[in-house]
N, C-alpha and C. Protein backbone atom coordinates (compact mmCIF):
# COMPACT_ATOMS: atom_id res chain seq x y z
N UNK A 1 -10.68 58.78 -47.02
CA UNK A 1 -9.23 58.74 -46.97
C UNK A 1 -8.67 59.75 -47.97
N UNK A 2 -7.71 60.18 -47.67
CA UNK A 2 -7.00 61.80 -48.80
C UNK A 2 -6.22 60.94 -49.63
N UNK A 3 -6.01 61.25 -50.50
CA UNK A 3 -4.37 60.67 -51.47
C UNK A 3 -3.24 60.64 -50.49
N UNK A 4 -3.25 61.20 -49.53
CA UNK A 4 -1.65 61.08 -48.91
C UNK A 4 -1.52 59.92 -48.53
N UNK A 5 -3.03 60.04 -47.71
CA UNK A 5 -3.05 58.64 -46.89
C UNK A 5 -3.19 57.05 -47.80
N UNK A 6 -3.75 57.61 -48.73
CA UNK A 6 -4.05 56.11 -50.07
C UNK A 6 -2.34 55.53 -50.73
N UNK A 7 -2.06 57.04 -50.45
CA UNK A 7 -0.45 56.08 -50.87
C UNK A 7 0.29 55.83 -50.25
N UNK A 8 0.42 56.25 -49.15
CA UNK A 8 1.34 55.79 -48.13
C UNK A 8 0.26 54.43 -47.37
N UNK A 9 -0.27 54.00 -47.59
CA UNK A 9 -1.31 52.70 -47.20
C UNK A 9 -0.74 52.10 -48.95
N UNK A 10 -0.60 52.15 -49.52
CA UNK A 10 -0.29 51.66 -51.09
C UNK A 10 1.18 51.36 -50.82
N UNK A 11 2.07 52.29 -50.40
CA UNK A 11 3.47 52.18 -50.10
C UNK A 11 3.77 51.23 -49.18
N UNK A 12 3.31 50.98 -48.44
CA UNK A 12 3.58 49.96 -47.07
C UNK A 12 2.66 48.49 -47.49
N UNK A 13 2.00 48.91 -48.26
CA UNK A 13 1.59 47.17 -49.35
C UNK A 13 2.50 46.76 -49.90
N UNK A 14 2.93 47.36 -50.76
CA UNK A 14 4.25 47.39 -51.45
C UNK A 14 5.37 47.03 -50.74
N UNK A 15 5.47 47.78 -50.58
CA UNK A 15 6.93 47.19 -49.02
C UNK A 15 6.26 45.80 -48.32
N UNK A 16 5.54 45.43 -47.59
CA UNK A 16 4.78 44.46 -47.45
C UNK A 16 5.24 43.01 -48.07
N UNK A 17 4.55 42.85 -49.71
CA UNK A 17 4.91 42.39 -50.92
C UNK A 17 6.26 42.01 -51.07
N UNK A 18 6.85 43.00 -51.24
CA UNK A 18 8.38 43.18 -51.50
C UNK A 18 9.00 42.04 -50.62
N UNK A 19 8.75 42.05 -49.62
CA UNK A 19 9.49 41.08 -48.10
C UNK A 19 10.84 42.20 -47.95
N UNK A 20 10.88 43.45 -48.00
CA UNK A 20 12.20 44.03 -47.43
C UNK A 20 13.24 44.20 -48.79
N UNK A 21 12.72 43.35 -50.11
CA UNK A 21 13.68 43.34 -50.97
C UNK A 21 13.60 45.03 -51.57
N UNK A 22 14.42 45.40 -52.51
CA UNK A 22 14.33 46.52 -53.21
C UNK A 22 13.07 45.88 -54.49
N UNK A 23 12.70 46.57 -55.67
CA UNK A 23 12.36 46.48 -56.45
C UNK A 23 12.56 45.65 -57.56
N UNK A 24 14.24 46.15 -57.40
CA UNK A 24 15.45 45.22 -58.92
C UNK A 24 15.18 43.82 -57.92
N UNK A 25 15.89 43.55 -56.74
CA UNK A 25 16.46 42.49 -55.54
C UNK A 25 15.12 41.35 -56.15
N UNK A 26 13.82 42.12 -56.12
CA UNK A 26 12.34 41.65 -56.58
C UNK A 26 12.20 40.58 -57.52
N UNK A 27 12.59 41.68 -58.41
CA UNK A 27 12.98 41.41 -60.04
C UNK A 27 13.72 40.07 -60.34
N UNK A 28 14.80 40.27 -59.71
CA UNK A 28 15.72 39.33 -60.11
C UNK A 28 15.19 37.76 -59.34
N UNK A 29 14.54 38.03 -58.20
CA UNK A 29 14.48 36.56 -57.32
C UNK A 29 13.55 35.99 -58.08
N UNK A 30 12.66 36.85 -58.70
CA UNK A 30 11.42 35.76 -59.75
C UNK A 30 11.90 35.44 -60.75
N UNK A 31 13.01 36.02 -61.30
CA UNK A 31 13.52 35.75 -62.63
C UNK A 31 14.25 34.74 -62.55
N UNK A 32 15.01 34.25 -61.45
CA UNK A 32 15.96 32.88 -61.07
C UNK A 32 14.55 32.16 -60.90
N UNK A 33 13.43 32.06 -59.93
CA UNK A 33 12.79 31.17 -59.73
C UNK A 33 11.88 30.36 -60.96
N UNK A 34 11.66 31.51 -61.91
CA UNK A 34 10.97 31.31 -63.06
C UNK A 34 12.25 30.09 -63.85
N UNK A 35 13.39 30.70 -63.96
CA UNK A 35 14.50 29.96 -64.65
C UNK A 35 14.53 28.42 -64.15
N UNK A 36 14.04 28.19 -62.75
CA UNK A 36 14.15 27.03 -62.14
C UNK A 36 13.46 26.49 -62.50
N UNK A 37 12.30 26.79 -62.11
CA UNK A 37 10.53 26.48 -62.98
C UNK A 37 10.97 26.04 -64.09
N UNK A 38 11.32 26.78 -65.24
CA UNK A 38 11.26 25.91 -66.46
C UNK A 38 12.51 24.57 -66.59
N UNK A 39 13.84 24.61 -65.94
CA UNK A 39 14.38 23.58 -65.61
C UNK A 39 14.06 22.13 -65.05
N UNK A 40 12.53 22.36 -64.11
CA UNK A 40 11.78 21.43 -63.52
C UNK A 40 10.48 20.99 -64.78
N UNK A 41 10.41 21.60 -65.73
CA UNK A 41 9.39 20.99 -66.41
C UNK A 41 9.92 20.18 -67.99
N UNK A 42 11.55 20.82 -67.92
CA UNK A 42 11.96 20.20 -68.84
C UNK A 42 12.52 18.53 -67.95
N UNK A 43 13.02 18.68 -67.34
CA UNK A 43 13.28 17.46 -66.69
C UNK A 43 11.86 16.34 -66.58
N UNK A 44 10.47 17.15 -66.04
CA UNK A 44 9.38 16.31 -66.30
C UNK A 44 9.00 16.36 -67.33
N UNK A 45 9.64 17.03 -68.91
CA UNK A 45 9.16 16.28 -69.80
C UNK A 45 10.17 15.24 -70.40
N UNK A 46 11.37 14.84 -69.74
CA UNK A 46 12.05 14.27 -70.35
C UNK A 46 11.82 12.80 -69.66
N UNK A 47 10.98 12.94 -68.24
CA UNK A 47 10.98 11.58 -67.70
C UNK A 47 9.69 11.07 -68.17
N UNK A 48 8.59 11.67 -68.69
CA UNK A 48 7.83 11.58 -69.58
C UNK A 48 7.87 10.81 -70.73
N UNK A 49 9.11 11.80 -71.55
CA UNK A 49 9.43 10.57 -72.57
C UNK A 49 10.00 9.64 -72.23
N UNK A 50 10.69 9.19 -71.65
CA UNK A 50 11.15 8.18 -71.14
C UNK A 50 9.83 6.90 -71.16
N UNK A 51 9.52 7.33 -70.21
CA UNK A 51 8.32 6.55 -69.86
C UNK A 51 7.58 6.22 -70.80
N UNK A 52 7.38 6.63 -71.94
CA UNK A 52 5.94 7.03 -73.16
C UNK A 52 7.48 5.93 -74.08
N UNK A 53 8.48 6.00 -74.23
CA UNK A 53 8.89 5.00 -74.82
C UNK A 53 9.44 3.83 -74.30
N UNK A 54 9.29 3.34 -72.62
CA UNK A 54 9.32 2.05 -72.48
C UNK A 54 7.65 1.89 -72.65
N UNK A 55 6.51 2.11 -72.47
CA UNK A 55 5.39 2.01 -72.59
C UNK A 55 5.17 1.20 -74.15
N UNK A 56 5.83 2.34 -74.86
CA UNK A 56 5.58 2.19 -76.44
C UNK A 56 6.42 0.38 -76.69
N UNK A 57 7.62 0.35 -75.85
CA UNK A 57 7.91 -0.90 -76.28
C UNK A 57 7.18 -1.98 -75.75
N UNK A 58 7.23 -1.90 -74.69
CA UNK A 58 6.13 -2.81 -73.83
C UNK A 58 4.95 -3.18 -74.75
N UNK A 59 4.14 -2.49 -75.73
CA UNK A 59 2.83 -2.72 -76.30
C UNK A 59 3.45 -3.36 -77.34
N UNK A 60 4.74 -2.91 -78.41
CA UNK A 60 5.34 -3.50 -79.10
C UNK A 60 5.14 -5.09 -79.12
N UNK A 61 5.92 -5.30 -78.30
CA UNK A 61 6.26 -6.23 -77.52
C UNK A 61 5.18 -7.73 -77.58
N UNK A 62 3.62 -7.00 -76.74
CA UNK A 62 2.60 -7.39 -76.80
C UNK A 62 1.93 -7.61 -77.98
N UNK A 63 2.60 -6.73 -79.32
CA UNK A 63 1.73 -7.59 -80.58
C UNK A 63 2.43 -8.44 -81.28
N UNK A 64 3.92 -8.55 -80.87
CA UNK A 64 4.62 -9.60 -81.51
C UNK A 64 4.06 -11.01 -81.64
């Protein structure tokens, strides 16, 4: 295969990848999804604690 052909087979991966977006369009949709992502793990660590302190009272409870 020549370089012309390696990048234009490289270019149309890319485009591929992309789904039609631009580069920035790219950029930005992982950067909201990432932002979501960490919104979803703060929420599961807050139902976490939750949980880890009715637990904690519950045992309380049990050595009274």
């Amino acid at each position: 295969m020549s370089k012309k052909d390696l990048a234009l087979q490289a270019d149309q991966m890319l485009e591929a990848a992309l789904g039609g977006l631009t580069p920035h369009q790219a950029l930005l949709e992982a950067s909201l999804a990432e932002a979501a992502n960490v919104d979803e793990r703060a929420a599961a660590r807050e139902k976490n604690r939750q949980r880890a302190l009715r637990l904690l009272a519950e045992i309380e409870k049990t050595l009274d």
